[in-house]
PDB file of N, CA and C in Angstrom:
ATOM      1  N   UNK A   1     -19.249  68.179  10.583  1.00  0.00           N
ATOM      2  CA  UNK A   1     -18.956  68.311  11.987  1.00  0.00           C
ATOM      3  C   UNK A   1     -17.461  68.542  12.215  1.00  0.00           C
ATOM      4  N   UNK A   2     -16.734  67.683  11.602  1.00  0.00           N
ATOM      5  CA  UNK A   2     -15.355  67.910  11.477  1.00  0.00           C
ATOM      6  C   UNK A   2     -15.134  69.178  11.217  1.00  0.00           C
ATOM      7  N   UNK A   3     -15.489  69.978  10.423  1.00  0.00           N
ATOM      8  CA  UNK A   3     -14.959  71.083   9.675  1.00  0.00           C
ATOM      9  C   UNK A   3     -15.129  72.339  10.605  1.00  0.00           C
ATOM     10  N   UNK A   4     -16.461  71.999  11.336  1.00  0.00           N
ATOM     11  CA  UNK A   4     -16.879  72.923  12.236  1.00  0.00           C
ATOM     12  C   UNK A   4     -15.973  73.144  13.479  1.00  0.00           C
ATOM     13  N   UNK A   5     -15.752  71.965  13.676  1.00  0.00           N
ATOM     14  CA  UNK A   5     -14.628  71.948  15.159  1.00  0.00           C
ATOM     15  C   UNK A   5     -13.334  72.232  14.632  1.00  0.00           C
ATOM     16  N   UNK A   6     -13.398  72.136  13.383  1.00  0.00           N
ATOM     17  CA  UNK A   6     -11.563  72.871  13.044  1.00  0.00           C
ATOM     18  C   UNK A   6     -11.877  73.978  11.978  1.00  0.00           C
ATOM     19  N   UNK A   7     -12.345  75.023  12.252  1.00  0.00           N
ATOM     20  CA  UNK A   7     -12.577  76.047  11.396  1.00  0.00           C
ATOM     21  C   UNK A   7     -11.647  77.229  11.781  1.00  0.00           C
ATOM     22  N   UNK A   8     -11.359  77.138  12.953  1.00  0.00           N
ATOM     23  CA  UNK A   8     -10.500  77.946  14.060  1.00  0.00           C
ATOM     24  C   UNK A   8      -9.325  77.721  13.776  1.00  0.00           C
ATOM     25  N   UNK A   9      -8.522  76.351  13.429  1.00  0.00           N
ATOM     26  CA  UNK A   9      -7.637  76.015  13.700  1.00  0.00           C
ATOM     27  C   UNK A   9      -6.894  76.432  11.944  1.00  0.00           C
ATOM     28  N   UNK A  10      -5.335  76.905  12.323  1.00  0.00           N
ATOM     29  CA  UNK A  10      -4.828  77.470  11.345  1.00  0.00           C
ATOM     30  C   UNK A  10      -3.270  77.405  11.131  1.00  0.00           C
ATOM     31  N   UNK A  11      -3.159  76.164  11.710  1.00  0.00           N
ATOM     32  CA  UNK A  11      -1.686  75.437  11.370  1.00  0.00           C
ATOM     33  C   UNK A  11      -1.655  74.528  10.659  1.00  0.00           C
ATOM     34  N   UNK A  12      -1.172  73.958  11.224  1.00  0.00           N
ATOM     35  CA  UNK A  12      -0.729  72.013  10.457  1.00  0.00           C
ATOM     36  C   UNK A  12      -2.209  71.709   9.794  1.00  0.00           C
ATOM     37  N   UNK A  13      -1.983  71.318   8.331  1.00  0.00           N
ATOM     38  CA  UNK A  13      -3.025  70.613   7.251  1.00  0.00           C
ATOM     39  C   UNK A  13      -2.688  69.399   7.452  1.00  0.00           C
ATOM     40  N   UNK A  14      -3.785  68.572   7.691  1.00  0.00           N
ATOM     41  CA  UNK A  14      -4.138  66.932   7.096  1.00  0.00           C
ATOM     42  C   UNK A  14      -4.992  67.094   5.918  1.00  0.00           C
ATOM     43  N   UNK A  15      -4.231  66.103   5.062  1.00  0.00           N
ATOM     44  CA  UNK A  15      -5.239  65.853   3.943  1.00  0.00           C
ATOM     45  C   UNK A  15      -5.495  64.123   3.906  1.00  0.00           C
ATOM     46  N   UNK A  16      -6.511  64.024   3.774  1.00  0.00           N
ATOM     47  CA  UNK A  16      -7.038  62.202   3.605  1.00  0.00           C
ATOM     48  C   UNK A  16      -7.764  62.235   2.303  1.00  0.00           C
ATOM     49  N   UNK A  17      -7.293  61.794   1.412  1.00  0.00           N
ATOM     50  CA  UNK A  17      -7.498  61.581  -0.094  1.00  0.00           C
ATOM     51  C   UNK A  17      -8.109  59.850   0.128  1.00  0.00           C
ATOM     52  N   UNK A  18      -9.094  59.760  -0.212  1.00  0.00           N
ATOM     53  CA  UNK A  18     -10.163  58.912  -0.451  1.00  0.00           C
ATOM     54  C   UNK A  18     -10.214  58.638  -2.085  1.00  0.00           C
ATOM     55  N   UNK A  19      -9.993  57.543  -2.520  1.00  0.00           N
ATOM     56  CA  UNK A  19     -10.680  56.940  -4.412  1.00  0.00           C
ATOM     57  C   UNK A  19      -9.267  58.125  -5.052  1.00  0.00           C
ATOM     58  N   UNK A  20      -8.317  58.421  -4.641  1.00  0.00           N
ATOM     59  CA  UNK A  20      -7.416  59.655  -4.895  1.00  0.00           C
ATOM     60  C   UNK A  20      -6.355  58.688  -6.076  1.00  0.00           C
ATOM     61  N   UNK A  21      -5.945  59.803  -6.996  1.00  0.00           N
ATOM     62  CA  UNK A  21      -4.527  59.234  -7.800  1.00  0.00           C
ATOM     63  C   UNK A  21      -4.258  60.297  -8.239  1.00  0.00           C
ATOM     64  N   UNK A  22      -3.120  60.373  -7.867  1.00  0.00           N
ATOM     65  CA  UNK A  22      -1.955  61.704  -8.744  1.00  0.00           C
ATOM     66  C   UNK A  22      -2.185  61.750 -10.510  1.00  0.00           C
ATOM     67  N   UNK A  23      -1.736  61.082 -10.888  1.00  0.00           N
ATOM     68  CA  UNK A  23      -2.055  60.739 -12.332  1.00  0.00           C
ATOM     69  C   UNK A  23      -3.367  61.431 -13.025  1.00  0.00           C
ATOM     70  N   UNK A  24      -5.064  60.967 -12.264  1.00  0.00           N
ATOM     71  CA  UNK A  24      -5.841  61.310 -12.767  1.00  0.00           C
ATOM     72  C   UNK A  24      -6.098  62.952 -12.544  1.00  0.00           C
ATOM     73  N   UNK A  25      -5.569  63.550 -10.851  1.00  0.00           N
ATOM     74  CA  UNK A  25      -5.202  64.855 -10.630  1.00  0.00           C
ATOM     75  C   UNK A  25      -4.935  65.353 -11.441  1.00  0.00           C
ATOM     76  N   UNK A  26      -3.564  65.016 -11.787  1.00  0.00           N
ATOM     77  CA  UNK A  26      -2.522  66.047 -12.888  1.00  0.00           C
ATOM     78  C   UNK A  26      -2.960  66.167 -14.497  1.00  0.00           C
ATOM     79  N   UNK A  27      -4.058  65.048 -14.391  1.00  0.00           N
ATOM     80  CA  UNK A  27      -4.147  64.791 -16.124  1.00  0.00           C
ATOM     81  C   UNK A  27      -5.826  65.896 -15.938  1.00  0.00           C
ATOM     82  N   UNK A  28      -6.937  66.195 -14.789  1.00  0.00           N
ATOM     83  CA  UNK A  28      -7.676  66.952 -14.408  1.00  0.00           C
ATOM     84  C   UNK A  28      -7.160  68.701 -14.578  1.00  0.00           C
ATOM     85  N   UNK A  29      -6.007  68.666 -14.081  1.00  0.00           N
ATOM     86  CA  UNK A  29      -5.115  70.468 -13.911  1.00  0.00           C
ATOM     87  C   UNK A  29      -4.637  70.455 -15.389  1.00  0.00           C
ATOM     88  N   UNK A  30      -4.196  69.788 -16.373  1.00  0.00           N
ATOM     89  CA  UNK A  30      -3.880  69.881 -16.963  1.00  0.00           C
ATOM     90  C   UNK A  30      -4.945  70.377 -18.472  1.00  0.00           C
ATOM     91  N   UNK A  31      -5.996  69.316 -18.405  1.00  0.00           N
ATOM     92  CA  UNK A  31      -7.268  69.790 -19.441  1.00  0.00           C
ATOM     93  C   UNK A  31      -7.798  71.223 -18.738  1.00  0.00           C
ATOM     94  N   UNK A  32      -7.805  71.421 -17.459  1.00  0.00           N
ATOM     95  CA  UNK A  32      -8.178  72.806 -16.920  1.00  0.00           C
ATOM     96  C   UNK A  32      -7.910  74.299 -17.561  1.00  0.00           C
ATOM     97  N   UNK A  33      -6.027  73.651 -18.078  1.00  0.00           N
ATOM     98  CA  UNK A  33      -5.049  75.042 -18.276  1.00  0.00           C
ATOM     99  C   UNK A  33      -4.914  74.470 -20.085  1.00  0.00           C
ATOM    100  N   UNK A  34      -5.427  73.882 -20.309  1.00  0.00           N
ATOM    101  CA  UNK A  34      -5.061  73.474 -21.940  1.00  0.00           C
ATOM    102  C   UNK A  34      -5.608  74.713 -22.980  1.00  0.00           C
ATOM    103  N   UNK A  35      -7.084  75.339 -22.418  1.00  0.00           N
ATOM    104  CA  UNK A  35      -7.386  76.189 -23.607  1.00  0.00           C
ATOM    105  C   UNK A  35      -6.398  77.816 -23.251  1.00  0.00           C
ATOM    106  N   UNK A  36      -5.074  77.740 -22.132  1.00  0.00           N
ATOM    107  CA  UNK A  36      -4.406  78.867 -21.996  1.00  0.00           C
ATOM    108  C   UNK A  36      -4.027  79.297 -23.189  1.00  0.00           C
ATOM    109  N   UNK A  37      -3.476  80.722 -23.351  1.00  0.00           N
ATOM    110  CA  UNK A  37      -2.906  80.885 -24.658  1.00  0.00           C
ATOM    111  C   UNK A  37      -1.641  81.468 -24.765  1.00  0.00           C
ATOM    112  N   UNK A  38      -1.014  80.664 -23.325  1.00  0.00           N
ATOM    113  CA  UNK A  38       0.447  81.383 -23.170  1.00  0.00           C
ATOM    114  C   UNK A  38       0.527  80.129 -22.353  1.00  0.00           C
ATOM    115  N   UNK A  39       2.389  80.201 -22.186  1.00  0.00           N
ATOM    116  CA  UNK A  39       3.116  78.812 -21.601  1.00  0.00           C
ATOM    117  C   UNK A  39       2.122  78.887 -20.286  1.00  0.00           C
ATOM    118  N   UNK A  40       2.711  77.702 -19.446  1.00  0.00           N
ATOM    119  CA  UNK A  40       2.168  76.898 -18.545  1.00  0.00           C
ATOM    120  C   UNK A  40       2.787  77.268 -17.285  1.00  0.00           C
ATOM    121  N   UNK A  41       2.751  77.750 -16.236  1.00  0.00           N
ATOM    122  CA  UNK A  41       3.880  78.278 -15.049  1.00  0.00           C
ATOM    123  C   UNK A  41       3.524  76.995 -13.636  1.00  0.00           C
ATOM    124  N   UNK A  42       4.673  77.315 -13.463  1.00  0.00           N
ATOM    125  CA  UNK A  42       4.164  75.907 -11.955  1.00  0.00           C
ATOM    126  C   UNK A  42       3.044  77.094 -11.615  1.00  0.00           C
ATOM    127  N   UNK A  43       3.431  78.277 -10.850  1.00  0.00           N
ATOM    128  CA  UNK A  43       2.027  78.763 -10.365  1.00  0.00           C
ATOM    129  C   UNK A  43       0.820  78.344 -10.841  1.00  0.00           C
ATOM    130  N   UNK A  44       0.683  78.006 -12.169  1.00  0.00           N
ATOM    131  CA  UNK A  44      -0.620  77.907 -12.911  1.00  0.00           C
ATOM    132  C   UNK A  44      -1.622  76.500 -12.744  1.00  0.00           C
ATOM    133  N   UNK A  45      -0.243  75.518 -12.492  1.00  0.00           N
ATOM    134  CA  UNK A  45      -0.359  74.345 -12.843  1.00  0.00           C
ATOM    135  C   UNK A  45      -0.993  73.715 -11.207  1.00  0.00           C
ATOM    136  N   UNK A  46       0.166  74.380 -10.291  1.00  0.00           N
ATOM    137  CA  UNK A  46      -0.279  74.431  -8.757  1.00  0.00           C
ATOM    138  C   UNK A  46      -1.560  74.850  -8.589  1.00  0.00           C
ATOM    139  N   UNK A  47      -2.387  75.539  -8.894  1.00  0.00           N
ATOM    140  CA  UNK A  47      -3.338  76.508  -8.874  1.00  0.00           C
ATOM    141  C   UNK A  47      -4.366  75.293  -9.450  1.00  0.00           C
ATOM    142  N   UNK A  48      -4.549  74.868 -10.353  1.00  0.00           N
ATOM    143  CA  UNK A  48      -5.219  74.184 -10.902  1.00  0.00           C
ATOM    144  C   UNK A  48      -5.521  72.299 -10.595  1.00  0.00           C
ATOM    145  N   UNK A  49      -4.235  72.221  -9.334  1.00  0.00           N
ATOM    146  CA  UNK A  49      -4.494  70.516  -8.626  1.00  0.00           C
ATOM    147  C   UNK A  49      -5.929  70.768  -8.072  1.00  0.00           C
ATOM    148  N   UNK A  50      -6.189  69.649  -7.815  1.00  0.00           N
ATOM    149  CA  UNK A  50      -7.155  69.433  -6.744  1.00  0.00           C
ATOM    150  C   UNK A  50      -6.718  70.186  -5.473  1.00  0.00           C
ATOM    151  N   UNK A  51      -5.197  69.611  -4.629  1.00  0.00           N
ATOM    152  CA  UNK A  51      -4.529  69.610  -3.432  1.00  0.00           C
ATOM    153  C   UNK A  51      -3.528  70.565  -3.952  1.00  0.00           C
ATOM    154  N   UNK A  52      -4.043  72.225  -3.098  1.00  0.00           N
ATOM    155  CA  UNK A  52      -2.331  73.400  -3.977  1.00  0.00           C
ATOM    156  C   UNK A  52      -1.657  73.603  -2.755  1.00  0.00           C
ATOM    157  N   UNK A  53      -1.583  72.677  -1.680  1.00  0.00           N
ATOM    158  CA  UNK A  53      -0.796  72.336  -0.663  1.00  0.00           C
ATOM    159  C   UNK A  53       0.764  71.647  -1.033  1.00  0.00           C
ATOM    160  N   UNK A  54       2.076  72.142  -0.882  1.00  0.00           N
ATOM    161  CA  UNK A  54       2.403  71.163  -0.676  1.00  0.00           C
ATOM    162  C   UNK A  54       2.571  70.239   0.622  1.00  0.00           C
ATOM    163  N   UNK A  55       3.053  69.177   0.478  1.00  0.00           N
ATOM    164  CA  UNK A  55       3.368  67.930   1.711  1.00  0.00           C
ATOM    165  C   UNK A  55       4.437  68.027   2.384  1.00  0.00           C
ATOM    166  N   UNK A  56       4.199  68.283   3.489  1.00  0.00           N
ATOM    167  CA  UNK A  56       5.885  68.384   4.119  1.00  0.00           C
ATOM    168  C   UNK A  56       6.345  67.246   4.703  1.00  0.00           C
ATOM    169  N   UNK A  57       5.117  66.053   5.136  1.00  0.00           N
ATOM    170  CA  UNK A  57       5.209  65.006   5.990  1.00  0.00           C
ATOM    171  C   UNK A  57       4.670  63.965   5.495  1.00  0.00           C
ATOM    172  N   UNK A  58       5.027  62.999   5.067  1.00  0.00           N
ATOM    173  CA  UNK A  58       4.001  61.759   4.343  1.00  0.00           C
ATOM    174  C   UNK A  58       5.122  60.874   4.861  1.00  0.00           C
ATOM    175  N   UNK A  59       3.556  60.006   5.657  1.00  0.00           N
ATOM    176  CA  UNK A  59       3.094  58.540   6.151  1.00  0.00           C
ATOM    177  C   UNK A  59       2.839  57.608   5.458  1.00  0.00           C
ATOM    178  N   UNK A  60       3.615  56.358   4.784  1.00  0.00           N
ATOM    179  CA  UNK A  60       3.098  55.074   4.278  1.00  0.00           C
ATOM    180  C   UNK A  60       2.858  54.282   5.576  1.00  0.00           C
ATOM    181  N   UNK A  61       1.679  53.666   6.043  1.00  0.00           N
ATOM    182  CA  UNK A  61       1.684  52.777   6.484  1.00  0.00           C
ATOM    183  C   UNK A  61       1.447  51.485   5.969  1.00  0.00           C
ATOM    184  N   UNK A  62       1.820  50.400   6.723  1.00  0.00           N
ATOM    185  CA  UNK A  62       1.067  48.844   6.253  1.00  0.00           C
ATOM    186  C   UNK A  62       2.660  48.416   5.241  1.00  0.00           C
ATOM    187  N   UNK A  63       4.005  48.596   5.756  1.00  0.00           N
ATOM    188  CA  UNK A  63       5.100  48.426   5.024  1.00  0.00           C
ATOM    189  C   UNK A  63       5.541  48.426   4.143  1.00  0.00           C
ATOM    190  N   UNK A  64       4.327  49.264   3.048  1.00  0.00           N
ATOM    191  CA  UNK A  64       4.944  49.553   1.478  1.00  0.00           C
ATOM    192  C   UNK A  64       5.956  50.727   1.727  1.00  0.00           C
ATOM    193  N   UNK A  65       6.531  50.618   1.001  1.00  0.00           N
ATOM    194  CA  UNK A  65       7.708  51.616   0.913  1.00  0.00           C
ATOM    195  C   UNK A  65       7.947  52.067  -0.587  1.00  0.00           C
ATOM    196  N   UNK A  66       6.833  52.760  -1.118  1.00  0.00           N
ATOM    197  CA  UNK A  66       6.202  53.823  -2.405  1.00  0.00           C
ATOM    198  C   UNK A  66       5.526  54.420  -1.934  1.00  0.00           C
ATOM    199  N   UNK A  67       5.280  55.557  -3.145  1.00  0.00           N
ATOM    200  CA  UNK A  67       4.409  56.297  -2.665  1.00  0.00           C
ATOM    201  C   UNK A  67       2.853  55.688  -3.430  1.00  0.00           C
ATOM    202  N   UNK A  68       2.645  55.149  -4.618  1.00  0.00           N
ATOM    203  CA  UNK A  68       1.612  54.728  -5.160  1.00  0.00           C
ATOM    204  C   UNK A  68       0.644  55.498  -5.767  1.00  0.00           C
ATOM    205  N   UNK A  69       0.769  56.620  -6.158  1.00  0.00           N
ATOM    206  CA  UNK A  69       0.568  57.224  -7.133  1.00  0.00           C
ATOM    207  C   UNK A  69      -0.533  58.171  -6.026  1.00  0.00           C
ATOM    208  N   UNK A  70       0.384  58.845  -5.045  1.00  0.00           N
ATOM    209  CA  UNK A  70      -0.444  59.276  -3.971  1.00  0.00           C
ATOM    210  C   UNK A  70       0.426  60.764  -4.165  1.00  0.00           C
ATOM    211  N   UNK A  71      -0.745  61.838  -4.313  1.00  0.00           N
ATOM    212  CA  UNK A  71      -0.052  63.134  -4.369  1.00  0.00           C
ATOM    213  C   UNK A  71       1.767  63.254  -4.664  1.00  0.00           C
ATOM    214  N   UNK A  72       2.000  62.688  -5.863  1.00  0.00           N
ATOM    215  CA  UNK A  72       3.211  62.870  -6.536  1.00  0.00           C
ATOM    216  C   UNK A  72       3.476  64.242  -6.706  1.00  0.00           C
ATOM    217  N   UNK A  73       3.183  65.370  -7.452  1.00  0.00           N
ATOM    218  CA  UNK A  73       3.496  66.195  -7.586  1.00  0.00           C
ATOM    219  C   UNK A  73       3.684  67.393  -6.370  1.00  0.00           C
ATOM    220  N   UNK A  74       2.453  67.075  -5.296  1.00  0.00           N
ATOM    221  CA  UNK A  74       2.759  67.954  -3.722  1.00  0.00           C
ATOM    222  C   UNK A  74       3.693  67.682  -2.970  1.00  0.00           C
ATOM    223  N   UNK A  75       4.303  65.936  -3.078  1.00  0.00           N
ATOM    224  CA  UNK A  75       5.596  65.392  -2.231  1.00  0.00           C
ATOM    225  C   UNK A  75       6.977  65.765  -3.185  1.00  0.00           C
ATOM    226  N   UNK A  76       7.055  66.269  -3.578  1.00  0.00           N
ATOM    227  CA  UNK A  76       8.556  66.268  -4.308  1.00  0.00           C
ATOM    228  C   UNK A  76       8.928  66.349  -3.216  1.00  0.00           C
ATOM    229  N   UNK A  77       9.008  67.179  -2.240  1.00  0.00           N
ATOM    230  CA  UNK A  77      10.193  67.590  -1.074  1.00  0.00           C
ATOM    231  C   UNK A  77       9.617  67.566   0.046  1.00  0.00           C
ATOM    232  N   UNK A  78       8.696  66.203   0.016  1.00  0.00           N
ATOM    233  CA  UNK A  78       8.229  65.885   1.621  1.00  0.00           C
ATOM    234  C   UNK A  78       8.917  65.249   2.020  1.00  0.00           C
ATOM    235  N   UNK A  79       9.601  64.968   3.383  1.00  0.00           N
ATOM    236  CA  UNK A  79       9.693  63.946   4.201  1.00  0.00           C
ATOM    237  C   UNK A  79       8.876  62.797   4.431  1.00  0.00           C
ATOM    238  N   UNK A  80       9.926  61.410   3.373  1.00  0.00           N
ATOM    239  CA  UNK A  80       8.342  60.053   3.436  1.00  0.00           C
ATOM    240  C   UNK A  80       9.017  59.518   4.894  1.00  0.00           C
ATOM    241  N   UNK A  81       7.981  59.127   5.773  1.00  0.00           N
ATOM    242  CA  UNK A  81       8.375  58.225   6.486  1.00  0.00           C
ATOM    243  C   UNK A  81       7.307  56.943   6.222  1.00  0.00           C
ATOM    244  N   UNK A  82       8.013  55.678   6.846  1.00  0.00           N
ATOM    245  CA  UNK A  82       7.423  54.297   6.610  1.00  0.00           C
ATOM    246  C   UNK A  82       7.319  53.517   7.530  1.00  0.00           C
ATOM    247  N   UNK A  83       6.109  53.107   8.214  1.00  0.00           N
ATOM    248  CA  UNK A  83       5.940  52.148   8.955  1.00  0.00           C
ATOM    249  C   UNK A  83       4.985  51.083   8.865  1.00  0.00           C
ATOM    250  N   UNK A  84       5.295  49.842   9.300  1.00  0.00           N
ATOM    251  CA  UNK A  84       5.443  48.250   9.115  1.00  0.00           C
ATOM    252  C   UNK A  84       3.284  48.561   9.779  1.00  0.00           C
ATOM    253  N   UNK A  85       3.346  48.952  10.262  1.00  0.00           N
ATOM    254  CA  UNK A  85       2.220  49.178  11.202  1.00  0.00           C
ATOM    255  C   UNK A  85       0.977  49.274  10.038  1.00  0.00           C
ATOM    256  N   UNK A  86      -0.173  49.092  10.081  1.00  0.00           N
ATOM    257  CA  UNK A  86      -1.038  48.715   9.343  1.00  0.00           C
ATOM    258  C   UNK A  86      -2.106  50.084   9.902  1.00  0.00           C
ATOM    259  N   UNK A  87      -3.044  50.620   8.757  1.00  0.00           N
ATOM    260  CA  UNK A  87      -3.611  52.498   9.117  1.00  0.00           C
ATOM    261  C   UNK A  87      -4.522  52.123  10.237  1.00  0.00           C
ATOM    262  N   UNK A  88      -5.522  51.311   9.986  1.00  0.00           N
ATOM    263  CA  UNK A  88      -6.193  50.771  11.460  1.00  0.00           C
ATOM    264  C   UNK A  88      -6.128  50.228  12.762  1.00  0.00           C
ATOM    265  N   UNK A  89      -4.349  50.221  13.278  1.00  0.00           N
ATOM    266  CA  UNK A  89      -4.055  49.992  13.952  1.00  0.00           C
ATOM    267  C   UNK A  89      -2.875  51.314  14.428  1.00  0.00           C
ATOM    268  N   UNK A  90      -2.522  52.120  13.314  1.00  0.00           N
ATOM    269  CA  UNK A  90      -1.635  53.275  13.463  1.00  0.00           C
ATOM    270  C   UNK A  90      -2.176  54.599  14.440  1.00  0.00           C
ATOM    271  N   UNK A  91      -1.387  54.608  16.096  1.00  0.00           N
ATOM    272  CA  UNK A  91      -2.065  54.957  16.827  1.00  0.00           C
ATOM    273  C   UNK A  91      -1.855  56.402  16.815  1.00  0.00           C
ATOM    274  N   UNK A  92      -1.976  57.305  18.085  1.00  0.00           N
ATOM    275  CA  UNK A  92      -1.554  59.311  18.232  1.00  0.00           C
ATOM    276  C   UNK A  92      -0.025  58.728  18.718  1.00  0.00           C
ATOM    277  N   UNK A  93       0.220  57.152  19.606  1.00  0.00           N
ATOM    278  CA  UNK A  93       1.903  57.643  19.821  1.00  0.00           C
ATOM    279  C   UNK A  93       2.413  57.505  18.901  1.00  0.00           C
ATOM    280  N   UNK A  94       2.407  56.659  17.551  1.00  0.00           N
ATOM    281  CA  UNK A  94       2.683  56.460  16.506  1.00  0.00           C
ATOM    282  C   UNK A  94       3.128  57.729  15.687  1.00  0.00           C
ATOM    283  N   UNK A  95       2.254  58.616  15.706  1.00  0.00           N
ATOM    284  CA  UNK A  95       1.952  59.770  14.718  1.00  0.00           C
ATOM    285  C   UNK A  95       3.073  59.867  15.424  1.00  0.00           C
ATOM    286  N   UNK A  96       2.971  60.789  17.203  1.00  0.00           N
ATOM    287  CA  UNK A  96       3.777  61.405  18.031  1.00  0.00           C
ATOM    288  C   UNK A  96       5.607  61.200  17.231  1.00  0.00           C
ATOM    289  N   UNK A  97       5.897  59.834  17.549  1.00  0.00           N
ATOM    290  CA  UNK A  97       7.221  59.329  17.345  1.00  0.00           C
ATOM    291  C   UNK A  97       7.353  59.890  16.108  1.00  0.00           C
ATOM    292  N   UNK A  98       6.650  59.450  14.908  1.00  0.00           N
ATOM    293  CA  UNK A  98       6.818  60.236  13.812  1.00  0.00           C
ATOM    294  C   UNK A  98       7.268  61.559  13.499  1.00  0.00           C
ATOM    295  N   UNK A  99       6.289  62.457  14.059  1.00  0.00           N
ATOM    296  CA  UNK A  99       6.621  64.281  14.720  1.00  0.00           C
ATOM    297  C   UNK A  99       7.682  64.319  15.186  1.00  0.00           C
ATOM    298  N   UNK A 100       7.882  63.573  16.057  1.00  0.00           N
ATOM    299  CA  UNK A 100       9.388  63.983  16.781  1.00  0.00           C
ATOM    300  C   UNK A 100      10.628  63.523  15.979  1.00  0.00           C
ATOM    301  N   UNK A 101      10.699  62.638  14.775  1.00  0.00           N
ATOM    302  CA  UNK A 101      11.850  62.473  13.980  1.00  0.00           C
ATOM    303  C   UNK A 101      11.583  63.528  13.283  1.00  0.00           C
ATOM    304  N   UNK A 102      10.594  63.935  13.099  1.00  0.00           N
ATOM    305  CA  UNK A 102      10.235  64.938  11.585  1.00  0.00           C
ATOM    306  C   UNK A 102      11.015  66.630  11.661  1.00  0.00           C
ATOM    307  N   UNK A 103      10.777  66.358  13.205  1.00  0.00           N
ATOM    308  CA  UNK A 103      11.256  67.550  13.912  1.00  0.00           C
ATOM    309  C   UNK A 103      12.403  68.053  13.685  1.00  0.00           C
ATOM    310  N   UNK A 104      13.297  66.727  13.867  1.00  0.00           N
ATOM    311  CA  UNK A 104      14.766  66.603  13.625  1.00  0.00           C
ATOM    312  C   UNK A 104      15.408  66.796  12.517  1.00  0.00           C
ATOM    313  N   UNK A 105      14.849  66.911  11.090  1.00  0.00           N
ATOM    314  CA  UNK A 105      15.028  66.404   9.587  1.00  0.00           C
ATOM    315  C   UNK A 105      15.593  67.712   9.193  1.00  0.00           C
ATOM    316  N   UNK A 106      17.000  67.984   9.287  1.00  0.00           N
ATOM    317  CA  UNK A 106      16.721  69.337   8.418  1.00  0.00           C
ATOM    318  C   UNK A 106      16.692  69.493   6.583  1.00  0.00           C
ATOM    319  N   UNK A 107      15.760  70.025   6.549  1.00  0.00           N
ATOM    320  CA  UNK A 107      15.075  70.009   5.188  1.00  0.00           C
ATOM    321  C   UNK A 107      15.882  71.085   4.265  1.00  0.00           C
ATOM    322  N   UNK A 108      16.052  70.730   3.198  1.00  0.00           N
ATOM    323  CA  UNK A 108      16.820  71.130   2.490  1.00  0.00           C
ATOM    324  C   UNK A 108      16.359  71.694   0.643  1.00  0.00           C
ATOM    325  N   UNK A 109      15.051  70.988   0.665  1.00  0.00           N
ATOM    326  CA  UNK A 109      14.158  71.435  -0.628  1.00  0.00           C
ATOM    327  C   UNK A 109      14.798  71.685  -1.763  1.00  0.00           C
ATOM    328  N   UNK A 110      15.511  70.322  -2.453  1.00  0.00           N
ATOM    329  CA  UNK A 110      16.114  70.503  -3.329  1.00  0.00           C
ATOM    330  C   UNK A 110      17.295  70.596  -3.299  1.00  0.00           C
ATOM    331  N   UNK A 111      17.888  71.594  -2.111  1.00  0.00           N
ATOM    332  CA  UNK A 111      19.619  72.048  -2.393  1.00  0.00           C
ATOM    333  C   UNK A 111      20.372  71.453  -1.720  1.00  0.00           C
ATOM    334  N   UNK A 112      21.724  71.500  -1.944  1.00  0.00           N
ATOM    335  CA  UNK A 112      22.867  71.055  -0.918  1.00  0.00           C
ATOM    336  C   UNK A 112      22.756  71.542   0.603  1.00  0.00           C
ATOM    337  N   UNK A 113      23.631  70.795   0.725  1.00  0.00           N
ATOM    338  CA  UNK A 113      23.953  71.246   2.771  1.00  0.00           C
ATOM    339  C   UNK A 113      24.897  72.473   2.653  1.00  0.00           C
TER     340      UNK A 113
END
């Protein structure tokens, strides 16, 4: 049902990773590209995650401040933000406030100012 009501829609990705770990991901892409018979390219390696998104925006809620072995390789150059706020209680103004710092961030992906 979800999918149906956003089939249209063709901006901003949410991803909700359920039973999810980076670790078992990367060690999955990796037996994928093992019988290659030439080096390994990020394209290849990207291509072969589960998630070939990267993250531009990641939410810890519930006041950990890690990421926990949560899409490591798609966040290299996300913006983490962290709030004290617990996911079942994390509301749309919540998100909102979030968006609107995110807005502000100028992103830099790696390089100097």
């Amino acid at each position: 049902m979800v999918e149906e009501k956003t089939s249209h829609c063709d901006g901003l990705l949410q991803s909700l990773a359920l039973n999810y770990g980076s670790h078992d991901e990367m060690l999955r892409a990796v037996n994928r590209l093992k019988t290659e018979k030439q080096d390994i390219t990020l394209e290849m390696l990207n291509n072969a995650l589960d998630c070939k998104q990267d993250v531009d925006l990641l939410i810890r809620t519930g006041g950990d401040k890690r990421l926990s072995n949560f899409l490591l390789w798609q966040s290299a150059y996300a913006e983490l933000f962290f709030t004290d706020t617990l996911w079942p209680d994390f509301t749309s103004k919540d998100l909102e406030k979030i968006i609107q710092k995110f807005t502000k961030v100028e992103r830099r992906f790696g390089g100097l100012k």
